[in-house]
Protein backbone atom coordinates (compact mmCIF):
# COMPACT_ATOMS: atom_id res chain seq x y z
CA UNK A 1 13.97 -6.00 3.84
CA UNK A 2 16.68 -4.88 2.02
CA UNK A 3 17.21 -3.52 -1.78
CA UNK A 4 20.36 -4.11 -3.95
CA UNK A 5 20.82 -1.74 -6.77
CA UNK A 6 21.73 -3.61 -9.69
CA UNK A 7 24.78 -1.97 -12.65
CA UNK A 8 23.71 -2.39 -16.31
CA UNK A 9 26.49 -2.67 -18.75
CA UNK A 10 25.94 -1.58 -22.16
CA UNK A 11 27.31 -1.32 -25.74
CA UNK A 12 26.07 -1.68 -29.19
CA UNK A 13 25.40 -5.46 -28.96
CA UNK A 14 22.86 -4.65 -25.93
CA UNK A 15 22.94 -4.51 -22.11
CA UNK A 16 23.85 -7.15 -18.54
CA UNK A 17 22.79 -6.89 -15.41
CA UNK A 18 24.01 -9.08 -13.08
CA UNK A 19 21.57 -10.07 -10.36
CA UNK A 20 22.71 -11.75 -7.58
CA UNK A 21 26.16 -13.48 -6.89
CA UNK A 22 26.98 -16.05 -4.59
CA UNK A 23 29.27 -13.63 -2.38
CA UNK A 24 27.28 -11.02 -2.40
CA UNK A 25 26.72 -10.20 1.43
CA UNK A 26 22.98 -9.43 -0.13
CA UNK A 27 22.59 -13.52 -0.84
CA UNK A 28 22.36 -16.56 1.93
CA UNK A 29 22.17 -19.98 0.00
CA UNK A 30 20.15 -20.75 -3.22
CA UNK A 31 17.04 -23.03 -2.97
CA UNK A 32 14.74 -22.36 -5.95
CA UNK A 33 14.83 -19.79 -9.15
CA UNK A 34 11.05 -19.28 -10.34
CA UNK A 35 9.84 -16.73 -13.37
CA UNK A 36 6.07 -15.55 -12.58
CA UNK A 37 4.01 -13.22 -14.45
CA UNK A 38 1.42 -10.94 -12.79
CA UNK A 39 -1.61 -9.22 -14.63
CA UNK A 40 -2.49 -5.23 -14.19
CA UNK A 41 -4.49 -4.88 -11.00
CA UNK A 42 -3.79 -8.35 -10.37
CA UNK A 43 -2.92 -8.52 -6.19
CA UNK A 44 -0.86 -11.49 -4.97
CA UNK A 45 -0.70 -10.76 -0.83
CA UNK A 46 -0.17 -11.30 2.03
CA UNK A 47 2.12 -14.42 2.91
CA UNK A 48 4.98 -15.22 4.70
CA UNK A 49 8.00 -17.37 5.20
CA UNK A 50 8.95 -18.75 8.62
CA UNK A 51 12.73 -19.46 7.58
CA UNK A 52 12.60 -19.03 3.71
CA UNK A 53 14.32 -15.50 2.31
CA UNK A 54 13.07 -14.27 -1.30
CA UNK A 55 14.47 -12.15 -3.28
CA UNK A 56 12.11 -10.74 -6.30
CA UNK A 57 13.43 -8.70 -9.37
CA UNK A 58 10.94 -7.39 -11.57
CA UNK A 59 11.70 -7.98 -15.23
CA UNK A 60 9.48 -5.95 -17.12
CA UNK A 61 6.13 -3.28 -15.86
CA UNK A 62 5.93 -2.28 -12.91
CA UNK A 63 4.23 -3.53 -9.42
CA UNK A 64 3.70 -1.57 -6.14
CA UNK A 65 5.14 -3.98 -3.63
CA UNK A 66 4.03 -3.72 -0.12
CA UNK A 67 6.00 -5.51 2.85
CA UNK A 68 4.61 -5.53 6.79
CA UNK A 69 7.68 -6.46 8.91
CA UNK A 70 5.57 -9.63 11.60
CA UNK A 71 9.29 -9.90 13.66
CA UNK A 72 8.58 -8.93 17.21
CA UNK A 73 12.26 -9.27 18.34
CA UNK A 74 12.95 -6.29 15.45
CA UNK A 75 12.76 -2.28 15.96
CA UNK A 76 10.63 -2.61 12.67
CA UNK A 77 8.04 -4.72 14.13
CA UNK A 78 4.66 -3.70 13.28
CA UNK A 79 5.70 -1.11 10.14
CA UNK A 80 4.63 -1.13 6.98
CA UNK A 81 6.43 -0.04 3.61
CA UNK A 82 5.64 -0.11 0.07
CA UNK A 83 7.69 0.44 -2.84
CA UNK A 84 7.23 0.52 -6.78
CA UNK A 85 9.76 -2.15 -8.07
CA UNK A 86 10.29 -1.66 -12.05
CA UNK A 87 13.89 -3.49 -14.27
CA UNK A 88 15.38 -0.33 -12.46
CA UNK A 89 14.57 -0.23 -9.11
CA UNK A 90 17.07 -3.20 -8.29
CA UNK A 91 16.38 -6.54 -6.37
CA UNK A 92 14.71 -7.00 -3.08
CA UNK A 93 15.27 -8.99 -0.56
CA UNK A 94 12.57 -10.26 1.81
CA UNK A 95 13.72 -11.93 4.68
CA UNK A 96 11.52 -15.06 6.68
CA UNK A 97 8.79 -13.33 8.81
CA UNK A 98 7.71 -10.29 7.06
CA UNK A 99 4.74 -10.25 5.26
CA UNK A 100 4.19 -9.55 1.64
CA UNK A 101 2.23 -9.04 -1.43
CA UNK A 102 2.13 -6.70 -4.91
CA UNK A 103 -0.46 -5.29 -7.38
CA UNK A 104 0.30 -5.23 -11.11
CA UNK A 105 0.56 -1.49 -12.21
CA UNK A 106 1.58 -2.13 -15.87
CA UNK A 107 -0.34 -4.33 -18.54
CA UNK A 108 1.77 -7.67 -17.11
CA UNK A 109 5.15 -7.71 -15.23
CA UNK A 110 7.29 -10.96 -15.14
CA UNK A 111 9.08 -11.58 -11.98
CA UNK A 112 11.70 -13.08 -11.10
CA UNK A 113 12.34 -15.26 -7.56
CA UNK A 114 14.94 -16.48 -5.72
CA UNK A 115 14.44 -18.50 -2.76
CA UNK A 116 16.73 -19.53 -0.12
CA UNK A 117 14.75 -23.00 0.43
């Protein structure tokens, strides 16, 4: 798992963040972009990809994100992290064989996917 911290540029007309690029060393190869919207205390967990990557940007709220790494050739193997993922806290990368899931902390929070297949 991996997170990219994301620049916003502003001025009086309003703000841009740019996401993802294709050559950012972050990115592998586009498959799918999906929008989603979660619910407060909603939980959406656990699943996994055998060779798809996501990567998840949260576009308004807030979610605690939870990630279980299930790669037995890793030094991770077997550990467990959770993170709150807000518009600031960047994009995340989840790579094929780690498990994951989210609640909803905030009244809703739209997310944003991008999948590698």
């Amino acid at each position: 798992m991996a997170v990219k911290q994301l620049i916003e540029h502003c001025d009086e007309r309003g703000w841009f963040k740019e996401l993802i690029r294709a050559d950012d060393d972050f990115f592998e190869e586009f498959g799918q972009l999906s929008l989603s919207a979660v619910y407060r205390d909603v939980v959406k967990a656990w699943h996994y990809h055998v060779e798809q990557t996501d990567w998840w940007y949260v576009v308004y709220g807030e979610v605690l994100a939870a990630f279980y790494d299930a790669r037995s050739t890793l030094l991770t193997y077997k550990e467990t992290v959770t993170m709150t993922l807000n518009p600031n806290a960047g994009i995340v990368k989840v790579p094929p064989g780690v498990l994951h899931g989210y609640k909803c902390k905030s009244e809703y929070a739209p997310m944003l996917y991008v999948t590698s297949k």
